[in-house]
Each structure stands twice: as structure tokens, then as C-alpha cells.
Protein backbone atom coordinates (compact mmCIF):
# COMPACT_ATOMS: atom_id res chain seq x y z
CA UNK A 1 29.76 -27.28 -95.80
CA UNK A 2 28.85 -27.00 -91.91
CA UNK A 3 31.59 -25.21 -89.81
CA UNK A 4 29.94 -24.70 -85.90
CA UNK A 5 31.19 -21.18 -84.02
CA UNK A 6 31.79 -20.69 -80.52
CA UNK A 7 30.10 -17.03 -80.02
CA UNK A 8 26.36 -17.39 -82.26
CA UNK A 9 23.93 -14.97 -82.12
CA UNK A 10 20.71 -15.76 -80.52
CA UNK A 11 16.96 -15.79 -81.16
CA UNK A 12 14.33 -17.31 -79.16
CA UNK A 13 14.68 -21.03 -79.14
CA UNK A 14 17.49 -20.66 -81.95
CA UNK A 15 21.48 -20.29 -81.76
CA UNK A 16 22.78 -19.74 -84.80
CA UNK A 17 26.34 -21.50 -84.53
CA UNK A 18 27.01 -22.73 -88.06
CA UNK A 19 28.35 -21.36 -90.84
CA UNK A 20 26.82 -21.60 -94.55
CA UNK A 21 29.32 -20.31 -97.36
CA UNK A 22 27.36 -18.28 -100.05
CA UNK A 23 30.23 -17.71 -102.26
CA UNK A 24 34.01 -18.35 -101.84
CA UNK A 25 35.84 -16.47 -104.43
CA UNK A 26 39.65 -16.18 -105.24
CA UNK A 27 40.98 -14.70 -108.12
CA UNK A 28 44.74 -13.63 -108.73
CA UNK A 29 46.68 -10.88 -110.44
CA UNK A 30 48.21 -11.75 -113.94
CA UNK A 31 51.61 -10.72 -113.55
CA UNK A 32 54.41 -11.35 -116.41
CA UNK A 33 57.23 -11.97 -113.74
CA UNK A 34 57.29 -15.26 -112.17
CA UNK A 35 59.17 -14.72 -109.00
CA UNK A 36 57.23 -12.09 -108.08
CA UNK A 37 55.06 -13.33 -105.19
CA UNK A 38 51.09 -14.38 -106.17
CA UNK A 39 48.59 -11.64 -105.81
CA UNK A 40 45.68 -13.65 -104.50
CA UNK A 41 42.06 -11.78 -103.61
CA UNK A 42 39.61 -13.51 -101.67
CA UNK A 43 36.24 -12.79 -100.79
CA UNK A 44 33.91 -15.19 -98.88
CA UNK A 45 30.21 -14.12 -98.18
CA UNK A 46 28.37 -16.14 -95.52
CA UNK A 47 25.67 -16.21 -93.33
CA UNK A 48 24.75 -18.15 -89.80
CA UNK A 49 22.02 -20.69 -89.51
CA UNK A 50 20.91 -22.55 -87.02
CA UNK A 51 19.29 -26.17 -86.67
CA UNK A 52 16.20 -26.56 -84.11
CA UNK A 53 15.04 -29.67 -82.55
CA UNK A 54 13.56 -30.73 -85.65
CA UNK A 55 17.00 -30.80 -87.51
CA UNK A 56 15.16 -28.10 -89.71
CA UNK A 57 17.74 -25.01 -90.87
CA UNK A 58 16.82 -21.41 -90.29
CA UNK A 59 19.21 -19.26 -92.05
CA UNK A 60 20.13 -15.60 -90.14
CA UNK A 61 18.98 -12.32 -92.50
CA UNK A 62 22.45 -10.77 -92.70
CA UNK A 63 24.92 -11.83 -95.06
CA UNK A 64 28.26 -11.73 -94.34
CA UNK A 65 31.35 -10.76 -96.20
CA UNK A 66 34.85 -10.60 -95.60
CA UNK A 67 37.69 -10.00 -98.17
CA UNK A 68 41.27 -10.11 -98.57
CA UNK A 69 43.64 -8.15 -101.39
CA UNK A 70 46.63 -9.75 -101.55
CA UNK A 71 45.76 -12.51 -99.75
CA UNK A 72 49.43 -13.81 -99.39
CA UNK A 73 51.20 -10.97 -98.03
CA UNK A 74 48.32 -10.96 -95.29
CA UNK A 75 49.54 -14.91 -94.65
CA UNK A 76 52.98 -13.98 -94.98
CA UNK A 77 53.19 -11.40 -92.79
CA UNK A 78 51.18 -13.71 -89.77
CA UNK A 79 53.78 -16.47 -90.96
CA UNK A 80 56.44 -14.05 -90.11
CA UNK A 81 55.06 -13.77 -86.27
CA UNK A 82 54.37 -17.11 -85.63
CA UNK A 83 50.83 -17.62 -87.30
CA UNK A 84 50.79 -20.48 -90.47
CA UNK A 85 47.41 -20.62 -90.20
CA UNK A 86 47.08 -18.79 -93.20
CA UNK A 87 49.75 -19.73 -95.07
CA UNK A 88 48.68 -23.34 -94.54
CA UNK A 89 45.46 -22.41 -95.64
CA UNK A 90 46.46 -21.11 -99.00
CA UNK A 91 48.10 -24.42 -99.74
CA UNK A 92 45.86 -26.26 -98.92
CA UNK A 93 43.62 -24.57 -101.10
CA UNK A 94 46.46 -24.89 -104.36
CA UNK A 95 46.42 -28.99 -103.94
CA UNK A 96 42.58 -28.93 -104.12
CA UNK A 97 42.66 -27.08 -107.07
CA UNK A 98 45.67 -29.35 -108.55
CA UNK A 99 43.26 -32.05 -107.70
CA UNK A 100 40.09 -30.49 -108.97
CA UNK A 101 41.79 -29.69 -112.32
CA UNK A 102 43.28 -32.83 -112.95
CA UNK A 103 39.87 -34.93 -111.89
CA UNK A 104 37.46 -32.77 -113.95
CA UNK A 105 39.95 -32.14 -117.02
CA UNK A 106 41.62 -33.82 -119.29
CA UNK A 107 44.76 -31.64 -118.51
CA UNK A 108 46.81 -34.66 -116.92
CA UNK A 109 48.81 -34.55 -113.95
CA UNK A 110 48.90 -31.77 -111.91
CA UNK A 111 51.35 -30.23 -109.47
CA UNK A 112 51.31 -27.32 -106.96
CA UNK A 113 54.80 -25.36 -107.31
């Protein structure tokens, strides 16, 4: 996965602009009432590399992490002012599952509710 930023830290001769996702990690709260929203948590650990002239990586010392409880009131609430970003996110994320389930399982069709 490469994802370039717009404000990298700098060391001689090296910018780090790109992104490089250790770990990506959602899991949700088991909850026995089905309307109640999803209780998503997501962490994501990263760190920044950057690729000199000879298209050879060099990977920043710090690590990264950001995370999330209850990822979908966070999404919800930006929803609420405007901001889908997240919200889009999120589904985006449930269709790649559906998709990753039903190509690497024998579960059958799959749909996102």
C-alpha cells in the first residue's frame, strides 16, 4: 500500500512522504441487540518512508499509531456536520470484507446490511 502526504518530515537528501501500514486492525463489540448501532475499534500503526533516487525505501524510526473506540459514532457524529468521509470509509471497508469473505470462503454470497 503507498499513500504520499503533503507535510513529510525531512532528512538530508530524504522526504519521507509515504505512508507504510504496519497493522490495520478493527474489531467490534458483540452485542445481543441488533439495532443497536456497531461498536467498531480501530487501530492503525504506521510509519513514513521515503524513496531516494535509487527507488530504494528508507523507512522513518518512529512508528505511528492512531486508534478509534467506537469508530462509528466518531463517523457519525462528522456525518452529522457535513463530513462523510468517515462514514464512507467504514463502508467501504464492510463491501471489502463481503468480498473478501465470499472470495476466500466457501460461505456463498455475501451482502453488507
Amino acid at each position: 500500500m503507498a499513500i504520499r502526504i503533503e507535510n513529510a518530515p525531512e532528512l538530508p537528501a530524504l522526504v519521507f512522504d509515504r505512508v507504510f501500514l504496519n497493522c490495520l486492525k478493527i474489531d467490534q463489540e458483540q452485542d445481543n441487540n441488533d439495532s443497536n448501532i456497531p461498536v467498531y475499534n480501530l487501530t492503525i500503526e504506521y510509519r513514513l518512508y521515503a524513496v531516494d533516487s535509487n527507488n530504494i525505501r528508507h523507512y522513518h524510526p518512529k512508528v505511528s499509531i492512531i486508534t478509534m473506540r467506537n469508530y462509528m459514532a466518531s463517523a457519525i457524529a462528522k456525518a452529522q456536520t457535513g463530513d462523510m468521509d468517515l462514514l464512507n470509509a467504514m463502508g467501504a471497508i464492510e463491501i471489502a470484507l463481503a468480498e473478501i469473505i465470499k472470495d476466500q470462503t466457501s460461505l456463498g454470497t455475501t451482502q453488507v446490511l
